[in-house]
N, C-alpha and C. Protein backbone atom coordinates (compact mmCIF):
# COMPACT_ATOMS: atom_id res chain seq x y z
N UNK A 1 4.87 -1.86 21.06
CA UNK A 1 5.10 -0.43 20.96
C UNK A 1 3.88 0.29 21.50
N UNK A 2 4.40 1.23 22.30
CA UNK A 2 3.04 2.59 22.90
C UNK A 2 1.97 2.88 21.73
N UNK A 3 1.15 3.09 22.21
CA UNK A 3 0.58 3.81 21.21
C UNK A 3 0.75 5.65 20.67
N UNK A 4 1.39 6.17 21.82
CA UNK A 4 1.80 7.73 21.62
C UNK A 4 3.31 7.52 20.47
N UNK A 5 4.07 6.53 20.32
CA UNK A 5 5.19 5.91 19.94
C UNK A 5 4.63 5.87 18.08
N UNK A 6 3.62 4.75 18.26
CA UNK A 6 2.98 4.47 16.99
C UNK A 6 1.98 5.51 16.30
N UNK A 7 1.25 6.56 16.96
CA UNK A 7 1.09 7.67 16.45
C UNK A 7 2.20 8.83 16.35
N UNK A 8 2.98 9.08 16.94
CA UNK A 8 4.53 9.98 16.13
C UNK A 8 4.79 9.10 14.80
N UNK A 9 4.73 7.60 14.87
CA UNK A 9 5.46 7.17 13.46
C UNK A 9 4.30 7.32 12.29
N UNK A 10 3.36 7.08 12.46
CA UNK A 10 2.28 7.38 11.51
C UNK A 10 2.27 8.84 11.11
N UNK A 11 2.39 9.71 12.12
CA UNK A 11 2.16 11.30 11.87
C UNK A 11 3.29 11.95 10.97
N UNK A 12 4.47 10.99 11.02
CA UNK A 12 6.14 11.44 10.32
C UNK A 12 5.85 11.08 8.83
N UNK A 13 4.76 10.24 8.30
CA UNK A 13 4.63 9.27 7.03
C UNK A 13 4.62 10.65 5.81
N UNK A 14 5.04 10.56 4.89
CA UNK A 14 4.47 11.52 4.02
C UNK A 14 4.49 10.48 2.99
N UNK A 15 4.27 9.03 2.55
CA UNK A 15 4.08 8.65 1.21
C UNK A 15 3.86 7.15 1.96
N UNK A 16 2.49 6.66 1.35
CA UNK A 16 2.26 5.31 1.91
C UNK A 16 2.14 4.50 0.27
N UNK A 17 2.76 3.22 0.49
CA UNK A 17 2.44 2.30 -0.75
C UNK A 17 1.56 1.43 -0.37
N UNK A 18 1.43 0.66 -1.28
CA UNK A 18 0.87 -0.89 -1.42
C UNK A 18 1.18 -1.84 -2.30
N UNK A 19 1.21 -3.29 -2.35
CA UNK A 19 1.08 -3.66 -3.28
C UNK A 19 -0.57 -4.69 -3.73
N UNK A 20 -0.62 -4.49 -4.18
CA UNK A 20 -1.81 -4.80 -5.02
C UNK A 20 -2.42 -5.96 -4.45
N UNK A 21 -1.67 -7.68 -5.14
CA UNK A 21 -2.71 -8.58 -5.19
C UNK A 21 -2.54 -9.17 -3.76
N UNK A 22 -4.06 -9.61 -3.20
CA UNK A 22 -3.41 -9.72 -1.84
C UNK A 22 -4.22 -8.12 -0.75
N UNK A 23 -3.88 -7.21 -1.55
CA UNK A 23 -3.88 -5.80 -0.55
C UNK A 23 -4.88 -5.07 -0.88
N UNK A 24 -4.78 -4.40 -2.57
CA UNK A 24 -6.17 -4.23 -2.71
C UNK A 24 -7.08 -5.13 -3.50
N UNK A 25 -7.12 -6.26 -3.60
CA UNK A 25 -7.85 -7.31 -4.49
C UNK A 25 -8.03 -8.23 -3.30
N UNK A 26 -8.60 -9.35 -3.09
CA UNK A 26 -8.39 -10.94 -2.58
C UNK A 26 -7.18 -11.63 -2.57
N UNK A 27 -6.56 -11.32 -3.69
CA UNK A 27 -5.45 -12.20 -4.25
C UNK A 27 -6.18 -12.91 -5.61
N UNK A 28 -7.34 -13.17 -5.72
CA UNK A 28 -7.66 -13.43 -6.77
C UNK A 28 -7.57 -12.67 -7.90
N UNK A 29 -7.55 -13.18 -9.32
CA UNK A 29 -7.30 -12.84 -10.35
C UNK A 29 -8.35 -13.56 -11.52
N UNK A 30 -9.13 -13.11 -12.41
CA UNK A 30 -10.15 -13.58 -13.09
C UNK A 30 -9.18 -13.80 -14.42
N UNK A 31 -9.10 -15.05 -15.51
CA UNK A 31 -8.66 -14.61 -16.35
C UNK A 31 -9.51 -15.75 -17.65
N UNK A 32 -9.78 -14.31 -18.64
CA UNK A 32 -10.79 -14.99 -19.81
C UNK A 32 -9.96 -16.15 -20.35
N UNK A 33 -11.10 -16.99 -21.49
CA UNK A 33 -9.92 -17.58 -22.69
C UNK A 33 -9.43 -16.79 -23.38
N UNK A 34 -9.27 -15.70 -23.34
CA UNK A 34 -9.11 -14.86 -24.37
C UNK A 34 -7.68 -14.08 -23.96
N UNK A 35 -7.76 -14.40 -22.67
CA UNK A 35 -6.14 -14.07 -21.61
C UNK A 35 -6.28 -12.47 -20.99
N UNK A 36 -7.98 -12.01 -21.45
CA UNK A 36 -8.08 -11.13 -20.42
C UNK A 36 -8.42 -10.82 -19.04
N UNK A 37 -7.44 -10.14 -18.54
CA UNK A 37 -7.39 -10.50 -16.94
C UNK A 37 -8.68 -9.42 -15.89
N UNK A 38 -8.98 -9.92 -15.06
CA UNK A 38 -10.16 -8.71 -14.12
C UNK A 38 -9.79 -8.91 -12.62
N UNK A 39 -10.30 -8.05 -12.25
CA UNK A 39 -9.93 -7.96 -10.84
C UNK A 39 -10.98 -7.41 -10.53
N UNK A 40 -11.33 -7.65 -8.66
CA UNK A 40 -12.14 -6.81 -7.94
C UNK A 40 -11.93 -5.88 -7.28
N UNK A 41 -12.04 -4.91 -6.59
CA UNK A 41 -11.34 -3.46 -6.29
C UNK A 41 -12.75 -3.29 -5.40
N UNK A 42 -12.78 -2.73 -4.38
CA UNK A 42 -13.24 -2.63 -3.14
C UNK A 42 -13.74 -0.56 -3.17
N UNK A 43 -14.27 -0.18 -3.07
CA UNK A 43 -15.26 0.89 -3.44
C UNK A 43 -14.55 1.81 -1.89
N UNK A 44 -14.96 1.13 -1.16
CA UNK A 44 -14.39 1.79 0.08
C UNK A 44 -12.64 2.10 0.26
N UNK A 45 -12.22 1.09 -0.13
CA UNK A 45 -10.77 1.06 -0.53
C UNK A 45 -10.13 2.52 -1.24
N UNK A 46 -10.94 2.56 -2.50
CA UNK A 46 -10.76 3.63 -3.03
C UNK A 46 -11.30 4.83 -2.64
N UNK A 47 -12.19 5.17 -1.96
CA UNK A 47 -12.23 6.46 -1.27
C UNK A 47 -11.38 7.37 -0.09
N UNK A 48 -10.68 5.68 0.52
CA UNK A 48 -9.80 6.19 1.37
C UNK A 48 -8.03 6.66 0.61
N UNK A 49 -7.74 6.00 -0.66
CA UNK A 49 -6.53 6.64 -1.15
C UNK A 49 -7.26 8.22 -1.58
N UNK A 50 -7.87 8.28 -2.29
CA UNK A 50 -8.38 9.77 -2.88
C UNK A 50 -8.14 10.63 -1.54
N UNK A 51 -9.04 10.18 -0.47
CA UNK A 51 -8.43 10.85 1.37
C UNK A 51 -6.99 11.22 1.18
N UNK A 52 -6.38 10.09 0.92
CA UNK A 52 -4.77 10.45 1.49
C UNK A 52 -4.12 11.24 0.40
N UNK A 53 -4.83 11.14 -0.65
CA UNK A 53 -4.18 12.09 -1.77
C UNK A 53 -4.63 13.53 -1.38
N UNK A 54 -6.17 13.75 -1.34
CA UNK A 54 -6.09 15.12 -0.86
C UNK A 54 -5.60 15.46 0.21
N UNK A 55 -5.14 14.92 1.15
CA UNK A 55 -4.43 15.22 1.96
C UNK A 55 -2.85 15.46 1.97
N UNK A 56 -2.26 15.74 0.97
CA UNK A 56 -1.63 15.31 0.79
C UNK A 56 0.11 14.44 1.17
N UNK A 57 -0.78 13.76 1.06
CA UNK A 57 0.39 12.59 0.77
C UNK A 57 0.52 11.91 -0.53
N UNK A 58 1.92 11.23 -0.65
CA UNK A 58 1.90 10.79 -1.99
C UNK A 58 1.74 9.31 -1.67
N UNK A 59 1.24 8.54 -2.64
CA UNK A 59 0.83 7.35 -2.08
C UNK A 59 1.13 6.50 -3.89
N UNK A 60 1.46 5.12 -3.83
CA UNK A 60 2.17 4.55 -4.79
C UNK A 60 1.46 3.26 -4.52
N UNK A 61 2.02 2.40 -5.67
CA UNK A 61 1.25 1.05 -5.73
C UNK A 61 2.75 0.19 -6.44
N UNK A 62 3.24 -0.87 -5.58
CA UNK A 62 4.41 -1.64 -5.96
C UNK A 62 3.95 -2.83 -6.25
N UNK A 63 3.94 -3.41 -7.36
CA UNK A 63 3.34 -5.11 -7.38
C UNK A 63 4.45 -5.34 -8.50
N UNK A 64 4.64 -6.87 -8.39
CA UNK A 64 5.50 -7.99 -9.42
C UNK A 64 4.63 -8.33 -10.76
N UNK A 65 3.51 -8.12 -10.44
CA UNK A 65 2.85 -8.61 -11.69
C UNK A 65 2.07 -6.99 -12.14
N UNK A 66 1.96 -7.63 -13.80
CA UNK A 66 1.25 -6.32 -15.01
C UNK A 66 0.09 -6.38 -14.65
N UNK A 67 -0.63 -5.59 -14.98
CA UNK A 67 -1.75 -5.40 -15.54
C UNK A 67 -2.88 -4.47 -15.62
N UNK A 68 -3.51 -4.49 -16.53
CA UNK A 68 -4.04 -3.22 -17.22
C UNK A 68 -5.29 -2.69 -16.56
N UNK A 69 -6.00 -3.79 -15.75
CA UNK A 69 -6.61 -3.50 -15.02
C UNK A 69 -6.76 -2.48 -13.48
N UNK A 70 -5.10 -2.82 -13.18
CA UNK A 70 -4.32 -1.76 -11.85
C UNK A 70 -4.19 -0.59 -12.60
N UNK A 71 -3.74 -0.35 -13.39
CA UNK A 71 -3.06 0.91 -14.22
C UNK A 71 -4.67 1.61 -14.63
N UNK A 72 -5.58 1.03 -14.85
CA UNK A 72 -6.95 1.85 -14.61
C UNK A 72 -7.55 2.75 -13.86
N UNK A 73 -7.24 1.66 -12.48
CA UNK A 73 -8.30 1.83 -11.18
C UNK A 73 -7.10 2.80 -11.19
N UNK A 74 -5.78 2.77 -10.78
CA UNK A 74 -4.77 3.39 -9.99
C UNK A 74 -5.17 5.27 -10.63
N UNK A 75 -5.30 4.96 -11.95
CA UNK A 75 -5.38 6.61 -12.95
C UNK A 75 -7.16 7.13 -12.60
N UNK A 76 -7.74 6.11 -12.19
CA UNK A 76 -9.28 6.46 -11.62
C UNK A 76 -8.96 7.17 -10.36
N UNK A 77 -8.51 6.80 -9.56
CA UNK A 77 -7.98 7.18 -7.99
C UNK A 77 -7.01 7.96 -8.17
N UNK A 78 -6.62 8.77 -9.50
CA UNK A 78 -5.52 9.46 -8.67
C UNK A 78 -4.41 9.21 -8.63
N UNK A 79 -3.82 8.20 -8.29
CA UNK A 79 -2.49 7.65 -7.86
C UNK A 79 -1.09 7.95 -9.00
N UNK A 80 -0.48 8.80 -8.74
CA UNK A 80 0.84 9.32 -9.62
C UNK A 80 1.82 7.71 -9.56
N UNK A 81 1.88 7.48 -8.56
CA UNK A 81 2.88 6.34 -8.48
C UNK A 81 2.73 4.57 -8.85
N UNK A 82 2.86 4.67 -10.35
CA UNK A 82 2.24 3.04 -10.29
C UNK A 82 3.38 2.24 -10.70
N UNK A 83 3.61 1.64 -10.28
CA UNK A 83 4.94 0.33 -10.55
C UNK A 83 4.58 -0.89 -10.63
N UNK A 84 4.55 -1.39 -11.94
CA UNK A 84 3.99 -3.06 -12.13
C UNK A 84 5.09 -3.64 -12.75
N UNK A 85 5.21 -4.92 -12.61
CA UNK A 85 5.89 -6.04 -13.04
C UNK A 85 7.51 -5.53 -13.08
N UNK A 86 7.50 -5.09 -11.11
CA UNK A 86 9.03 -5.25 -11.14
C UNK A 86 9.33 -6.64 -10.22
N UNK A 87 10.74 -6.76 -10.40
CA UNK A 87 11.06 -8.05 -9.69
C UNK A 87 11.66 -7.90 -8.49
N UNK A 88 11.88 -6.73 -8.46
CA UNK A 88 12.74 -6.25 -7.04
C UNK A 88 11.58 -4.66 -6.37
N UNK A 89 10.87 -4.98 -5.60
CA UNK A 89 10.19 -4.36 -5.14
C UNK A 89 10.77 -3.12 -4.38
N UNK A 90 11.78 -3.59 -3.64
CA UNK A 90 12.91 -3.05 -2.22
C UNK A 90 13.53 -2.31 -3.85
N UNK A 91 14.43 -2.40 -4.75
CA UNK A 91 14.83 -1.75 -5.75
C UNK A 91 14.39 -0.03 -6.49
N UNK A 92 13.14 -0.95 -6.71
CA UNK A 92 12.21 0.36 -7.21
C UNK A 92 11.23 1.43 -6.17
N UNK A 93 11.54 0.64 -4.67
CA UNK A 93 10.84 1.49 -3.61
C UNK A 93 12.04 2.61 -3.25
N UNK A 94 13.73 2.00 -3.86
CA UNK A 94 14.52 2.98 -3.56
C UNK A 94 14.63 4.25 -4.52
N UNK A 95 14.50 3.35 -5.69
CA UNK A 95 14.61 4.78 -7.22
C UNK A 95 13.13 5.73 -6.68
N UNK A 96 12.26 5.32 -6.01
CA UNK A 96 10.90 6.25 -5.78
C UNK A 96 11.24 7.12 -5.07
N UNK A 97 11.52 6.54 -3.79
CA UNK A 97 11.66 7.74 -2.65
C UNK A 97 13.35 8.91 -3.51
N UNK A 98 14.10 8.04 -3.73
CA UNK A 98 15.08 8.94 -4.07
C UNK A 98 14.38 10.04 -5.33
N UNK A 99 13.25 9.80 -6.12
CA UNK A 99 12.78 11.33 -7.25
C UNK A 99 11.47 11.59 -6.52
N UNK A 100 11.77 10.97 -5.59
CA UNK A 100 10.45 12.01 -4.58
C UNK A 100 11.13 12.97 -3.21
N UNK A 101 12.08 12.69 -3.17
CA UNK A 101 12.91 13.63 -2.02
C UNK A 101 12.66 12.62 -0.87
N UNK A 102 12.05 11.76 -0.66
CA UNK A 102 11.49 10.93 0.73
C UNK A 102 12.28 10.04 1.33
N UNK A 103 12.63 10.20 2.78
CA UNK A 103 13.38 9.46 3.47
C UNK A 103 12.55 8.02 3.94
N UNK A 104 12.77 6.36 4.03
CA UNK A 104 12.45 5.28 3.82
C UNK A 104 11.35 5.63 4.89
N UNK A 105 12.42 6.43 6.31
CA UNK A 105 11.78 6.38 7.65
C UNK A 105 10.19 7.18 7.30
N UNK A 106 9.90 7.55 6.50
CA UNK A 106 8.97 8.76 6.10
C UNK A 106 7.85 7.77 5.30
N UNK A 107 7.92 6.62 5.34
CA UNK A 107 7.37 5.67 4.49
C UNK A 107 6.00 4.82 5.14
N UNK A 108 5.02 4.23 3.99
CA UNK A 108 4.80 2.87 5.22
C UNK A 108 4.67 1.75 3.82
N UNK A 109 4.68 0.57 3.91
CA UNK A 109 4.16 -0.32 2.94
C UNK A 109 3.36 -0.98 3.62
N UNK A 110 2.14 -2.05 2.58
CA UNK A 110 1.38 -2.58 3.21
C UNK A 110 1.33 -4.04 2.21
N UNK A 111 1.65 -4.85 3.32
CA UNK A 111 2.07 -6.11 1.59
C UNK A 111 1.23 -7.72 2.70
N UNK A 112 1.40 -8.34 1.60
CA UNK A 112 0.52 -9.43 2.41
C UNK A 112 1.60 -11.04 2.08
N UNK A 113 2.68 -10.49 1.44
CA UNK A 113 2.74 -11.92 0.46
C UNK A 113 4.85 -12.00 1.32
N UNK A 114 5.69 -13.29 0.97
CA UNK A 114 7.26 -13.02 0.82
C UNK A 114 7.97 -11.97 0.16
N UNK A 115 7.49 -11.83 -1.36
CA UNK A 115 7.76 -10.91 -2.03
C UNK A 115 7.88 -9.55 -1.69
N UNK A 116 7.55 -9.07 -0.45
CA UNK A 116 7.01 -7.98 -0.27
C UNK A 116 8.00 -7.52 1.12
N UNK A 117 8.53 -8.23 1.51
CA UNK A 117 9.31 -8.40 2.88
C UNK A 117 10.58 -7.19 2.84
N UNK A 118 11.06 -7.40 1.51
CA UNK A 118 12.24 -6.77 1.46
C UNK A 118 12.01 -5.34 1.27
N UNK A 119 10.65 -5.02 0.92
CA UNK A 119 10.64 -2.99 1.13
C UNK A 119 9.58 -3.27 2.33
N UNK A 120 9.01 -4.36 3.03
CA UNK A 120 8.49 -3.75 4.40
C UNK A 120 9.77 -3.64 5.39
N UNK A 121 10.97 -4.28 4.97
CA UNK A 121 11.75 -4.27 5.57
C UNK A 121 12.78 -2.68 5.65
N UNK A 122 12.24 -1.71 4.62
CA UNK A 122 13.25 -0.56 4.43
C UNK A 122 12.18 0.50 5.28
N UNK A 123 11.05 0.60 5.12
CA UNK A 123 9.88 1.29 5.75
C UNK A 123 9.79 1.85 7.09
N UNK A 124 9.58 2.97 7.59
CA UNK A 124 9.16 3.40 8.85
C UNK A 124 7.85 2.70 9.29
N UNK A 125 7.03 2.56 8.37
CA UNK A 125 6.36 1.92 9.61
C UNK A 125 5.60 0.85 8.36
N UNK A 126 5.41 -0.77 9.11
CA UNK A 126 5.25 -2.01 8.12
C UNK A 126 3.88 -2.44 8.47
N UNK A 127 3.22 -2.75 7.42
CA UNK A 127 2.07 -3.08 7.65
C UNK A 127 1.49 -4.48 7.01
N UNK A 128 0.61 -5.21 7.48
CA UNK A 128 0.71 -6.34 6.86
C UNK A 128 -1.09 -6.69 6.82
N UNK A 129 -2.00 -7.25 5.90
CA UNK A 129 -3.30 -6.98 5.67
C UNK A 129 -3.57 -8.68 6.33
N UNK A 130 -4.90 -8.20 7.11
CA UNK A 130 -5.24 -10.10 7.82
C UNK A 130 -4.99 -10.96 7.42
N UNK A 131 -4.98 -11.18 5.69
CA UNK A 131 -4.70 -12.42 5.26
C UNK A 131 -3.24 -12.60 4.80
N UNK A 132 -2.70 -11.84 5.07
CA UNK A 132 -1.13 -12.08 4.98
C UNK A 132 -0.31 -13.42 5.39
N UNK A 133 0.53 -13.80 4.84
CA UNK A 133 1.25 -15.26 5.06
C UNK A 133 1.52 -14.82 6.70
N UNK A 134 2.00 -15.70 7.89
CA UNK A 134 2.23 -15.67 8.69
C UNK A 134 3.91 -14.82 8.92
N UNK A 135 4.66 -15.03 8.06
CA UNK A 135 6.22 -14.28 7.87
C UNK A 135 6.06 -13.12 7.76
N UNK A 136 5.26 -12.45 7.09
CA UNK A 136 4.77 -11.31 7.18
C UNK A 136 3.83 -10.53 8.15
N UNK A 137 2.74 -11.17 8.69
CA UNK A 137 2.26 -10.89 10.03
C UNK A 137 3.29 -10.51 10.77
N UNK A 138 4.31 -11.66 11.38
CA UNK A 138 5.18 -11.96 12.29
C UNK A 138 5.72 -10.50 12.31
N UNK A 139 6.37 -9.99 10.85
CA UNK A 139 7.49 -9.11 10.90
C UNK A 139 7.07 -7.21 10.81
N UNK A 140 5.45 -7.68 10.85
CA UNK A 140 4.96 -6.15 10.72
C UNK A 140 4.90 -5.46 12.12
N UNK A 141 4.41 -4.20 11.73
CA UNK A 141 4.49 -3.53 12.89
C UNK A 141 2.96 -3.91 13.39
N UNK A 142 2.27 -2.99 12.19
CA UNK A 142 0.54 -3.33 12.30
C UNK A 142 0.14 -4.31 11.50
N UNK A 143 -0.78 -5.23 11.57
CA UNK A 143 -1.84 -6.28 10.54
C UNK A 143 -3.34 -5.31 11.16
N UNK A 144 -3.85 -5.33 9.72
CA UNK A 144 -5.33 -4.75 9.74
C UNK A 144 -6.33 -5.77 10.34
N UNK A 145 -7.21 -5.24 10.51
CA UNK A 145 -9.02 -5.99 11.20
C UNK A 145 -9.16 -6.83 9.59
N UNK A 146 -8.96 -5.73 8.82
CA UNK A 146 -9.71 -6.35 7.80
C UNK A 146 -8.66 -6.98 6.22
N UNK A 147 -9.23 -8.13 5.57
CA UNK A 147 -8.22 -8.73 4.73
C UNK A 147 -8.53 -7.85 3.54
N UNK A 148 -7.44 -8.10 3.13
CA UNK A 148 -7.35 -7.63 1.40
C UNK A 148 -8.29 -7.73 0.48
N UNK A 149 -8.49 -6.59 -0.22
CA UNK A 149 -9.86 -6.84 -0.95
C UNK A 149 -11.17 -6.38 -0.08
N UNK A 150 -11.22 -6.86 1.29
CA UNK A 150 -11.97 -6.20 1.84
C UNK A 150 -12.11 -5.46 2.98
N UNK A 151 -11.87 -4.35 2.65
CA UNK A 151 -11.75 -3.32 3.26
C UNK A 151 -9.72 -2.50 4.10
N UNK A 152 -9.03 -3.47 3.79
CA UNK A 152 -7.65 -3.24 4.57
C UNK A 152 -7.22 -1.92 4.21
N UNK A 153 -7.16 -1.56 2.73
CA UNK A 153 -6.99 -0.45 2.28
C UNK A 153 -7.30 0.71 2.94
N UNK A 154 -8.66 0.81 2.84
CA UNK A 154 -9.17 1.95 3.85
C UNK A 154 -8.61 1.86 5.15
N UNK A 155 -8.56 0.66 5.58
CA UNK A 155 -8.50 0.94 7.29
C UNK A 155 -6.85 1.20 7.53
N UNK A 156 -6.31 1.06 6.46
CA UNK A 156 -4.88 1.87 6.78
C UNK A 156 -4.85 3.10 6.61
N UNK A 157 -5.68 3.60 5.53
CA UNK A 157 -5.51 4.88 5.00
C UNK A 157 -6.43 5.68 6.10
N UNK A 158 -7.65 5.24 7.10
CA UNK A 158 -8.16 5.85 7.97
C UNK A 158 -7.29 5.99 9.16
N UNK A 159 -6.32 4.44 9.53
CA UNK A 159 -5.16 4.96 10.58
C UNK A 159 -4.25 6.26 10.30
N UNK A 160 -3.73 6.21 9.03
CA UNK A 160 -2.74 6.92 8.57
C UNK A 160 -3.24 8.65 8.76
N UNK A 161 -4.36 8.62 8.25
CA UNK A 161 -4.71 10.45 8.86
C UNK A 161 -5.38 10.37 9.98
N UNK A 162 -5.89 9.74 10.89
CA UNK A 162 -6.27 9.68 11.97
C UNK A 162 -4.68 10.15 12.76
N UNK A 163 -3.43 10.35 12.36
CA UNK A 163 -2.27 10.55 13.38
C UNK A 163 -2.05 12.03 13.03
N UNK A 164 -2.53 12.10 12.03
CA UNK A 164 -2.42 14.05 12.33
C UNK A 164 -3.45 15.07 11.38
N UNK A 165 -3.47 16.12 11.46
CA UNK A 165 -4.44 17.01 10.80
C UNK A 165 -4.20 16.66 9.08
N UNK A 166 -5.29 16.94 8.53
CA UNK A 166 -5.02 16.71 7.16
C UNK A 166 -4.64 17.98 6.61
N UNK A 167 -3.25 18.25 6.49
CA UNK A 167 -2.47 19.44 6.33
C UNK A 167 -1.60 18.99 4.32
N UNK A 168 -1.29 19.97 3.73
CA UNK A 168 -0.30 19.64 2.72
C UNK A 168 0.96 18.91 3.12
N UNK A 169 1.58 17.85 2.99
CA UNK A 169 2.57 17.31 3.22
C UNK A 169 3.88 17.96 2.57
């Protein structure tokens, strides 16, 4: 695809997701004896959603698995849209856009894992983070410079307003 092609589809976006492990973490997961879980979260990562929030766009977080640690960072950053431990990702990316007014084409996801295929598959524009399984590379539009956890986050959220003025959505 052009690049004048792939900036109209970026510039149409008004609500970008993610899902979590994998996208904004490593994929790793720390967990005590005690069964408490930690994660690492990327500093730069998070300055670029706060970007896309004041800018506004609405921006969401879709993952299969809980935890209390996402539901932190996500309410630290801002983020209205948090969805954990669903099993149907493509499901709950439809109940979203439908109480947000948002058409799919108006979308982007950014997923790294199988699980994730079936709402990069509903999305205007699909994104997939370096360390992504190869099925997912294959089927995205864009894969980032940089892997999950470090730094991918941002560098989507710097493509994503880099395609038009940072105006109210």
């Amino acid at each position: 695809m052009n690049s004048a092609a792939t900036h109209n589809r970026l510039a149409e976006l008004r609500l970008v997701a993610f899902d979590i492990d994998g996208v904004f973490t490593d994929g790793r997961f720390y967990l005590s004896d005690d069964g408490i879980e930690s994660k690492a979260f990327n500093t730069q990562d998070g300055f670029g959603i706060r970007r896309l929030i004041d800018a506004g766009f609405e921006v969401a977080v879709i993952s299969g698995r809980r935890s209390a640690a996402v539901g932190k960072r996500m309410d630290e950053l801002g983020v209205k849209h948090v969805i954990l431990g669903t099993r149907d990702k493509g499901a709950a990316f439809d109940e979203l856009i439908s109480n947000l007014g948002v058409e799919a084409a108006e979308c982007a996801y950014v997923g790294d894992d199988i699980p994730d295929l079936s709402l990069l598959e509903k999305v205007g524009y699909s994104i997939a983070v370096a360390n992504a399984v190869g099925e997912v590379r294959d089927f995205c539009d864009y894969t980032t410079k940089a892997a999950g956890g470090y730094g991918a986050v941002r560098e989507v959220c710097d493509l994503v307003l880099a395609a038009g003025p940072e105006t109210t959505r």
